[in-house]
N, C-alpha and C. Protein backbone atom coordinates (compact mmCIF):
# COMPACT_ATOMS: atom_id res chain seq x y z
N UNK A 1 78.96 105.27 93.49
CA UNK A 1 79.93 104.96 94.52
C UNK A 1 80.84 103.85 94.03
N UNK A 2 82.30 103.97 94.33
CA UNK A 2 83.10 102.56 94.03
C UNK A 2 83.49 102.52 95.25
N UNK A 3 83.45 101.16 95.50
CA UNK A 3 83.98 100.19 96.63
C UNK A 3 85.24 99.55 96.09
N UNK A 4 86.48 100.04 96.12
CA UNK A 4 87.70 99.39 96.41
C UNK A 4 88.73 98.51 97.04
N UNK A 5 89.30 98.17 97.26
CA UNK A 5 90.93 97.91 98.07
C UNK A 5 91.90 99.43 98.24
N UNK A 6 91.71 99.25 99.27
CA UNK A 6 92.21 100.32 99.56
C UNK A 6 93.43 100.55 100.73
N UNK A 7 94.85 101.88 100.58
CA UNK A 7 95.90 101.45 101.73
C UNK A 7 95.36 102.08 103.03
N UNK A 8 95.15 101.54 104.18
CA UNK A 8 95.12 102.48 105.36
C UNK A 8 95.64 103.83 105.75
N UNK A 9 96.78 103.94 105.47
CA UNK A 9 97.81 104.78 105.63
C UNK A 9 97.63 105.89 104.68
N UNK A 10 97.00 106.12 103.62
CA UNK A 10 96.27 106.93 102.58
C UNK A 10 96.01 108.14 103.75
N UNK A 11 95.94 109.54 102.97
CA UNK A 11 95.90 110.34 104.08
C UNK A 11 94.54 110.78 104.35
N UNK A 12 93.53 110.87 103.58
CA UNK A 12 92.56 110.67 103.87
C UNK A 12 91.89 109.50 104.46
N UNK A 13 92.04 108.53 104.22
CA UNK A 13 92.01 107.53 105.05
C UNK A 13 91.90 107.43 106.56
N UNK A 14 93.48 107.64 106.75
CA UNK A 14 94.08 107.78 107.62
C UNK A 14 93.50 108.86 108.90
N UNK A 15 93.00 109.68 107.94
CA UNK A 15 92.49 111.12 109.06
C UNK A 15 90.76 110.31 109.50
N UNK A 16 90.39 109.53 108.27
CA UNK A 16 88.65 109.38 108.91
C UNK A 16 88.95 107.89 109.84
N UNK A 17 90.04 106.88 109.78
CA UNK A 17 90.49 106.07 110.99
C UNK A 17 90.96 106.79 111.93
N UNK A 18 91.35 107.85 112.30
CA UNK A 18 91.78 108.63 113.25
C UNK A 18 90.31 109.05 113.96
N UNK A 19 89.26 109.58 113.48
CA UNK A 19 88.17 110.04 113.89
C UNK A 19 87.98 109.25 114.22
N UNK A 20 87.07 107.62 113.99
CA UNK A 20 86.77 106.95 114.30
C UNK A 20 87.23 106.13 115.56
N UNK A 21 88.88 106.33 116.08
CA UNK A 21 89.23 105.94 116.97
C UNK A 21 89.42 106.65 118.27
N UNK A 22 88.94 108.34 117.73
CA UNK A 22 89.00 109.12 118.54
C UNK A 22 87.38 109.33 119.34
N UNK A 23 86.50 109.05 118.35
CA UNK A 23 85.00 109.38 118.83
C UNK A 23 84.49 107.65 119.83
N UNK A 24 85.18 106.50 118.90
CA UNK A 24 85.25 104.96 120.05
C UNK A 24 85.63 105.46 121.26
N UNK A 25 86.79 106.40 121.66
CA UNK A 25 87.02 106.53 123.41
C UNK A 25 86.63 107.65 123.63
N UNK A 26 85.81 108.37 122.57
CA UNK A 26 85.13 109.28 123.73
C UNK A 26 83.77 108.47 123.98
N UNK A 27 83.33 107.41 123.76
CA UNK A 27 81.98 106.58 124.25
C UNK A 27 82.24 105.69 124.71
N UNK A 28 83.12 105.03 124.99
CA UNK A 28 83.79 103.39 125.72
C UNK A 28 84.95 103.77 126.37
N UNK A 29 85.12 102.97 127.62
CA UNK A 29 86.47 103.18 128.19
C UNK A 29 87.75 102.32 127.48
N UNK A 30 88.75 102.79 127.38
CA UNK A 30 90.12 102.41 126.65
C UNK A 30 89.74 100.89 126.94
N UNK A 31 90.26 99.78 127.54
CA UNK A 31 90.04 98.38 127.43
C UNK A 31 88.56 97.68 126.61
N UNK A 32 87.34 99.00 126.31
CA UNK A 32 86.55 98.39 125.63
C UNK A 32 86.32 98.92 124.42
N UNK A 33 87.76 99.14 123.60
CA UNK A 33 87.67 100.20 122.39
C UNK A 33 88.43 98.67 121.55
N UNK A 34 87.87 98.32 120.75
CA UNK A 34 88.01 97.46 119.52
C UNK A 34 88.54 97.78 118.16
N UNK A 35 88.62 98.96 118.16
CA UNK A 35 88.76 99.52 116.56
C UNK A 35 90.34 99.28 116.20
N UNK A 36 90.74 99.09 115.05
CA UNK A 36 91.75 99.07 114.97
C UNK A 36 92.86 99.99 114.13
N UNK A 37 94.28 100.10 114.44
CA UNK A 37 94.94 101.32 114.13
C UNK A 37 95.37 100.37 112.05
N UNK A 38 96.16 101.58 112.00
CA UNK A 38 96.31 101.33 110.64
C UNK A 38 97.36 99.97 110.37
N UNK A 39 98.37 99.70 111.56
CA UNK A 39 99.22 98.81 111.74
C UNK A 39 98.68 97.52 111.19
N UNK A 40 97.29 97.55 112.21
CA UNK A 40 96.59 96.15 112.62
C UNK A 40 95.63 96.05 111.26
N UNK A 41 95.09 96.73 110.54
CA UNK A 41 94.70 97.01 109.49
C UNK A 41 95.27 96.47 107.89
N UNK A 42 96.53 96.62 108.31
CA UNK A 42 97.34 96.08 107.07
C UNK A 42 97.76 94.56 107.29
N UNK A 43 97.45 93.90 108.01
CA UNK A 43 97.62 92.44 108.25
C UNK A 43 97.06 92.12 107.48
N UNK A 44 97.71 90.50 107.07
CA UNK A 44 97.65 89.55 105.71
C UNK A 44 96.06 89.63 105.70
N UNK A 45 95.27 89.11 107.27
CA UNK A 45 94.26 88.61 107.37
C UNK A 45 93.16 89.62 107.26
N UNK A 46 93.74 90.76 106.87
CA UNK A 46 92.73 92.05 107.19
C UNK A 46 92.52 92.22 105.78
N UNK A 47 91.56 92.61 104.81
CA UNK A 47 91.08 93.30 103.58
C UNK A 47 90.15 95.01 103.88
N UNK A 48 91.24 95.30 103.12
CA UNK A 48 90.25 96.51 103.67
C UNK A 48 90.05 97.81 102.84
N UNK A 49 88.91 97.81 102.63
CA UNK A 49 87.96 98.71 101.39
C UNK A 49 87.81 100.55 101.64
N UNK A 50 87.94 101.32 101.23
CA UNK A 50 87.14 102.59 100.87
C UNK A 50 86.51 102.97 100.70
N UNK A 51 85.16 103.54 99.87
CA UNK A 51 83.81 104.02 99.36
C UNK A 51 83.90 105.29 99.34
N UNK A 52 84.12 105.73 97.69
CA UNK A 52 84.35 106.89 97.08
C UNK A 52 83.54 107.34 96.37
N UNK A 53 83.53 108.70 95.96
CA UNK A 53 82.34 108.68 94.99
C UNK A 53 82.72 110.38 94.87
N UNK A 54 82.99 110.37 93.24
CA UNK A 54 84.02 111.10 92.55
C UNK A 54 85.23 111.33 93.36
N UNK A 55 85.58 110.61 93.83
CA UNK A 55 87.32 110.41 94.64
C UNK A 55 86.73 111.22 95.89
N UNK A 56 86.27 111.77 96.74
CA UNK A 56 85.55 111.83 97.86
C UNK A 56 85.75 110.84 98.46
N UNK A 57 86.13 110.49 99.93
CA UNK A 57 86.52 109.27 101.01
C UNK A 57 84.63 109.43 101.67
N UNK A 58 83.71 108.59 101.58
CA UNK A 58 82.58 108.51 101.82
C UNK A 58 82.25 107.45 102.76
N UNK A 59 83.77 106.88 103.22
CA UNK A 59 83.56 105.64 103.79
C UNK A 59 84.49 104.61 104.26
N UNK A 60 84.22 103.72 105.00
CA UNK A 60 85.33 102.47 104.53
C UNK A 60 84.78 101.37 105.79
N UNK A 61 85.62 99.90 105.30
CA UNK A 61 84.74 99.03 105.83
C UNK A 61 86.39 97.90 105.79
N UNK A 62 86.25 96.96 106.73
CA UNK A 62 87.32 95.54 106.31
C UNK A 62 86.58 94.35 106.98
N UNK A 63 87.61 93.22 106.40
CA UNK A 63 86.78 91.91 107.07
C UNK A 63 88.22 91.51 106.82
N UNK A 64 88.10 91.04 108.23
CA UNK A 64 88.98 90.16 108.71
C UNK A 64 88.71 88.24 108.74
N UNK A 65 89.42 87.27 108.56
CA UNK A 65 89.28 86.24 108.41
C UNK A 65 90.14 85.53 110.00
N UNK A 66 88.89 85.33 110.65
CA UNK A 66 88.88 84.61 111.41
C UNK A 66 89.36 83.32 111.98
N UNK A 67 88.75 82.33 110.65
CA UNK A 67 89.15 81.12 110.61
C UNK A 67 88.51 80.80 108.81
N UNK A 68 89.29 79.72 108.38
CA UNK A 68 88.53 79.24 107.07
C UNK A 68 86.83 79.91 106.79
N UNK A 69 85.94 79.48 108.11
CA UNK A 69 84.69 79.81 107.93
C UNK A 69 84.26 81.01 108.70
N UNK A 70 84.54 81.74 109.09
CA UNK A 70 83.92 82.60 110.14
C UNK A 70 85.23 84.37 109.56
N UNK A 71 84.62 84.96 108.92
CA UNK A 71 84.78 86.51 109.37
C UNK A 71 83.89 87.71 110.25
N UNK A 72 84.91 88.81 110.37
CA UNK A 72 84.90 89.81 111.29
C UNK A 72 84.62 90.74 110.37
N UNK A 73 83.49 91.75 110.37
CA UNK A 73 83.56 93.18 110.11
C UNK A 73 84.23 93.66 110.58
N UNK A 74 85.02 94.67 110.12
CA UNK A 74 85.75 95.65 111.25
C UNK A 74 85.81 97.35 110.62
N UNK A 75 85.78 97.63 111.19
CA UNK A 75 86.30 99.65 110.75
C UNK A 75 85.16 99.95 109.45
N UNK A 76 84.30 100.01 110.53
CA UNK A 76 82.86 100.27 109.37
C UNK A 76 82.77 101.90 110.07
N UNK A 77 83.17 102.80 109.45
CA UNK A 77 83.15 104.18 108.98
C UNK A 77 82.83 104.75 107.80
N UNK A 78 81.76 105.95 108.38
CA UNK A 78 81.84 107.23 107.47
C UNK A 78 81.88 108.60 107.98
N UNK A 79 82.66 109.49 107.70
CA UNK A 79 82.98 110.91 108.23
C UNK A 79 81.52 111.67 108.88
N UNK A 80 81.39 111.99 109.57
CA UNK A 80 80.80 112.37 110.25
C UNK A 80 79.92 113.30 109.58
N UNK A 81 80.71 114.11 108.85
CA UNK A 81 80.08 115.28 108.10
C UNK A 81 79.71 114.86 106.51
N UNK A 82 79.06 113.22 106.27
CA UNK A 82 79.00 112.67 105.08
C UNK A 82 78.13 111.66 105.37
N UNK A 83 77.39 111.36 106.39
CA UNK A 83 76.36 110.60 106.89
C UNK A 83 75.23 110.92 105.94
N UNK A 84 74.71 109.63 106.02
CA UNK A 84 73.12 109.79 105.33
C UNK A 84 73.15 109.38 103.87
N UNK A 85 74.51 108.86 103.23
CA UNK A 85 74.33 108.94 101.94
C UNK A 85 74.63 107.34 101.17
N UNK A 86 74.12 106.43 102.11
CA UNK A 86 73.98 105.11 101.71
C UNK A 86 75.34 104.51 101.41
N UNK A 87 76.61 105.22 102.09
CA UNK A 87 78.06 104.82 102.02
C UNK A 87 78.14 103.61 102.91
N UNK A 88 77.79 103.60 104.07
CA UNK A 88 78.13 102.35 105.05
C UNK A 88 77.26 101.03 104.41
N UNK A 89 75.84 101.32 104.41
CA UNK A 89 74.97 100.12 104.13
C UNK A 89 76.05 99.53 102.14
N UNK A 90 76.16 99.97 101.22
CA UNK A 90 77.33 99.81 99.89
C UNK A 90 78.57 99.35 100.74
N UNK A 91 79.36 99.24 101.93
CA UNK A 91 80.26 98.87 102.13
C UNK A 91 80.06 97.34 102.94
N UNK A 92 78.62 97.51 104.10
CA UNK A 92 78.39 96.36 104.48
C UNK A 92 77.87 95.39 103.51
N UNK A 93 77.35 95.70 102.73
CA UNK A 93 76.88 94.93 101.54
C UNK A 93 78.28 94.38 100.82
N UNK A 94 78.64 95.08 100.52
CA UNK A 94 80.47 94.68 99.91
C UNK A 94 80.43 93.40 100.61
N UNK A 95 81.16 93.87 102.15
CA UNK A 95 81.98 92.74 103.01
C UNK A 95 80.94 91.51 103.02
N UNK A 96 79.84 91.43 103.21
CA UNK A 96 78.89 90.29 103.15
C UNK A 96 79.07 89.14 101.67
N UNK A 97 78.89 90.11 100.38
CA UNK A 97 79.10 89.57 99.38
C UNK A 97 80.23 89.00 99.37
N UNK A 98 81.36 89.90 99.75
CA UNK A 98 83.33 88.67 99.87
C UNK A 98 83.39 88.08 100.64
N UNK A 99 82.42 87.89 101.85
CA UNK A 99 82.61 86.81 102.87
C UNK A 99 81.89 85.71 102.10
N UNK A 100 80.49 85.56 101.57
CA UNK A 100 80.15 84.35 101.19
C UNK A 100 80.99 83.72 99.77
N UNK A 101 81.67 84.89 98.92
CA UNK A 101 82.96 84.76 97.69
C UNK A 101 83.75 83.65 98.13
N UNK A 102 84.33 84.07 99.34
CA UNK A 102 85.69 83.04 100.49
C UNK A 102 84.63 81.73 100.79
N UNK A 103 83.78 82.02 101.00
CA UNK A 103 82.50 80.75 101.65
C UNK A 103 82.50 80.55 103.40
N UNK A 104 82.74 81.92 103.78
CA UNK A 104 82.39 81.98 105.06
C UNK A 104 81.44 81.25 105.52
N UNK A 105 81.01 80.56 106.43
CA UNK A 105 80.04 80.51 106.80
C UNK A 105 79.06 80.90 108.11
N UNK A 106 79.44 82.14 108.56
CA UNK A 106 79.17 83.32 109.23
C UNK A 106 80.43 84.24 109.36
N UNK A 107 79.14 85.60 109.72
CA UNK A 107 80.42 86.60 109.28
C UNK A 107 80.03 87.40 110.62
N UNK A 108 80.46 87.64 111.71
CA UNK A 108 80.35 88.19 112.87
C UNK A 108 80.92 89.78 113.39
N UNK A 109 80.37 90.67 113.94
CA UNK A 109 80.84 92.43 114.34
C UNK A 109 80.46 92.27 115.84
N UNK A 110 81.61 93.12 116.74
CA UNK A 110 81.24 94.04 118.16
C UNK A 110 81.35 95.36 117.58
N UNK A 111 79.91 95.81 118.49
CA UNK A 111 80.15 97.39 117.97
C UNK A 111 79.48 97.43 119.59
N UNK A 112 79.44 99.21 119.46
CA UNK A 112 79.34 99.32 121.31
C UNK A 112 77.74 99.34 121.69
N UNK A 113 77.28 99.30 123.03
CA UNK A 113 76.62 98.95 123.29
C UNK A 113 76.03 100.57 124.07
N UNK A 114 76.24 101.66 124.04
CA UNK A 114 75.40 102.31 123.96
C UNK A 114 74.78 103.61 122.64
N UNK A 115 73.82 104.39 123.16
CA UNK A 115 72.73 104.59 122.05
C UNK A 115 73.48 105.30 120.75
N UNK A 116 74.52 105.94 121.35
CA UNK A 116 75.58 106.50 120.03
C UNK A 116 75.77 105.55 118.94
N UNK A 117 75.39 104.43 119.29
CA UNK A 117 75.62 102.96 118.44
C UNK A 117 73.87 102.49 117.66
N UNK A 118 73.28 103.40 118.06
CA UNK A 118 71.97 102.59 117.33
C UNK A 118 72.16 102.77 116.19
N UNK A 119 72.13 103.68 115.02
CA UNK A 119 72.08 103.82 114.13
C UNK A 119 72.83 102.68 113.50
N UNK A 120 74.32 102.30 114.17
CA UNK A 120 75.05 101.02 113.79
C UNK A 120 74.03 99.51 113.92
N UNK A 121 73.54 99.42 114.72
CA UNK A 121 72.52 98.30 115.10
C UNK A 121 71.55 98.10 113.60
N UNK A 122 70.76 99.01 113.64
CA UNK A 122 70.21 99.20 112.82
C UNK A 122 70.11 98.73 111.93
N UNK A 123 71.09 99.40 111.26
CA UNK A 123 71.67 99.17 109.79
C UNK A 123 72.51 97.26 109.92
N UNK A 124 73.15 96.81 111.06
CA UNK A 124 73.33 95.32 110.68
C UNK A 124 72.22 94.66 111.22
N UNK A 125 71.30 94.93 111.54
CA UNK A 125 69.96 94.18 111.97
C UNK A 125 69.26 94.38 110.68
N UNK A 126 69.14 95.37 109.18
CA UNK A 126 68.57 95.25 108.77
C UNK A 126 69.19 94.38 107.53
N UNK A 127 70.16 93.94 107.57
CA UNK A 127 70.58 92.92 106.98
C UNK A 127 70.82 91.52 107.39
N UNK A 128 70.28 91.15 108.23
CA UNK A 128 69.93 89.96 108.78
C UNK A 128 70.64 89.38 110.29
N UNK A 129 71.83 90.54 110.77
CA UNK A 129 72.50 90.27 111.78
C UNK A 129 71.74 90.14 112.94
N UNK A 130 72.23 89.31 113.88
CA UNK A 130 71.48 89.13 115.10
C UNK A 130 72.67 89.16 116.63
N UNK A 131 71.89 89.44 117.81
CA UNK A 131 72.64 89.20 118.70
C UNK A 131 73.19 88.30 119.11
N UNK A 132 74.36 88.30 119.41
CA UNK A 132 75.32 86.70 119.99
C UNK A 132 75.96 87.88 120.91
N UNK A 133 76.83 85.95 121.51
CA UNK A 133 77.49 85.81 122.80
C UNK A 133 79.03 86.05 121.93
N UNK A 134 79.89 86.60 122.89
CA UNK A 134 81.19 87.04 122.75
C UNK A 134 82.05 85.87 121.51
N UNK A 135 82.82 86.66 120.33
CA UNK A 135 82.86 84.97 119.45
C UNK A 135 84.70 85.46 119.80
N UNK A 136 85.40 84.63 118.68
CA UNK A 136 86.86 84.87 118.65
C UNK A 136 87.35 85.16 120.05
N UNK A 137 88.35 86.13 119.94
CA UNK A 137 89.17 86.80 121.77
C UNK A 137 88.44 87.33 122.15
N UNK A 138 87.14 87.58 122.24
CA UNK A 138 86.34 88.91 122.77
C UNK A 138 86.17 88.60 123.80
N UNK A 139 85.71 89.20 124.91
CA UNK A 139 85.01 88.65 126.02
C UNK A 139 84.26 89.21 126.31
N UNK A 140 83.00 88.89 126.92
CA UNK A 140 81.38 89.95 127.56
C UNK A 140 82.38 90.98 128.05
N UNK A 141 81.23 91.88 127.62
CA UNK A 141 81.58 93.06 128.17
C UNK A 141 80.26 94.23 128.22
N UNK A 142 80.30 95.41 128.69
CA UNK A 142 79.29 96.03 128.74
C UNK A 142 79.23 96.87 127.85
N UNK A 143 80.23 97.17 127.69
CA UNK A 143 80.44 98.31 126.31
C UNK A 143 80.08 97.63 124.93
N UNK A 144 79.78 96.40 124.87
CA UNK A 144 80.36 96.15 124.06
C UNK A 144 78.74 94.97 123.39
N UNK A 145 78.17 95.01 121.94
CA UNK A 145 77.54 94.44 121.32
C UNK A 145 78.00 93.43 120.61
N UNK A 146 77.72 92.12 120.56
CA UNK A 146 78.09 91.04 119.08
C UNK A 146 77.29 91.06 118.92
N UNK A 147 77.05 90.44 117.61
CA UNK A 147 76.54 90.37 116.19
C UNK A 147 76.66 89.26 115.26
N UNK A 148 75.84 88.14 114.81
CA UNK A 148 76.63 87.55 113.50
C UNK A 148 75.43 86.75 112.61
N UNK A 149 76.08 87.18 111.86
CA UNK A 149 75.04 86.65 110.48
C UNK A 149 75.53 85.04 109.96
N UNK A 150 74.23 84.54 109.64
CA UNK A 150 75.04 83.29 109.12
C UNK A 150 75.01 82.94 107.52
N UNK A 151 75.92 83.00 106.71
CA UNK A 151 75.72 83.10 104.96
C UNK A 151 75.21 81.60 104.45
């Protein structure tokens, strides 16, 4: 697998951020959908990766910078029909490793809060993430899980 820099707007890309923002509102109502479009994606503060493997889109992941110390996971996807093949856990691993690179000193995710989301839990609980209270603009919500690890 290579983990890249990668453009949003890429058309493959582009089509598995489209899924991903399409399957967020079919499980959360519109005001509790977080994901972000390709616009918001290409901001200074946004980095944001791929996971390929023989040029195959297997994935993709960004971290956003918060403040000096504190990043955001964000747009942790893999195609639906490409699950199971250790693409997400290689991408969360990525963003963890460039957050402590920068010298984050926690790196924080909302992902949703029902069971369509365990498998997401999971996988950042088994890297050391834990539950928190709403961080950055977020606010409680029901739909809605934080998360944050501290590096």
């Amino acid at each position: 697998m290579q983990i890249q820099p990668d453009d949003p707007s890429r058309p493959d890309v582009l089509a598995l951020l489209e899924e991903h923002l399409r399957h967020m509102h079919e499980l959360s109502p519109p005001e509790s959908v977080h994901a972000l479009d390709v616009s918001a994606l290409q901001r200074p503060e946004i980095t944001f990766w791929s996971v390929r493997q023989e040029g195959l889109l297997l994935g993709c992941g960004a971290l956003k910078e918060l403040d000096r110390s504190h990043g955001e996971v964000k747009s942790m996807r893999t195609p639906q029909s490409l699950r199971r093949r250790g693409a997400g856990r290689a991408v969360l691993a990525h963003i963890i490793e460039e957050a402590r690179r920068r010298g984050y000193r926690r790196l924080s995710l909302e992902t949703g809060s029902v069971q369509a989301f365990r498998p997401a839990w999971c996988l950042y609980e088994s890297f050391g993430f834990i539950h928190c209270t709403a961080f950055a603009d977020y606010k409680p919500d029901p739909y809605s899980v934080f998360m944050t690890l501290k590096l």
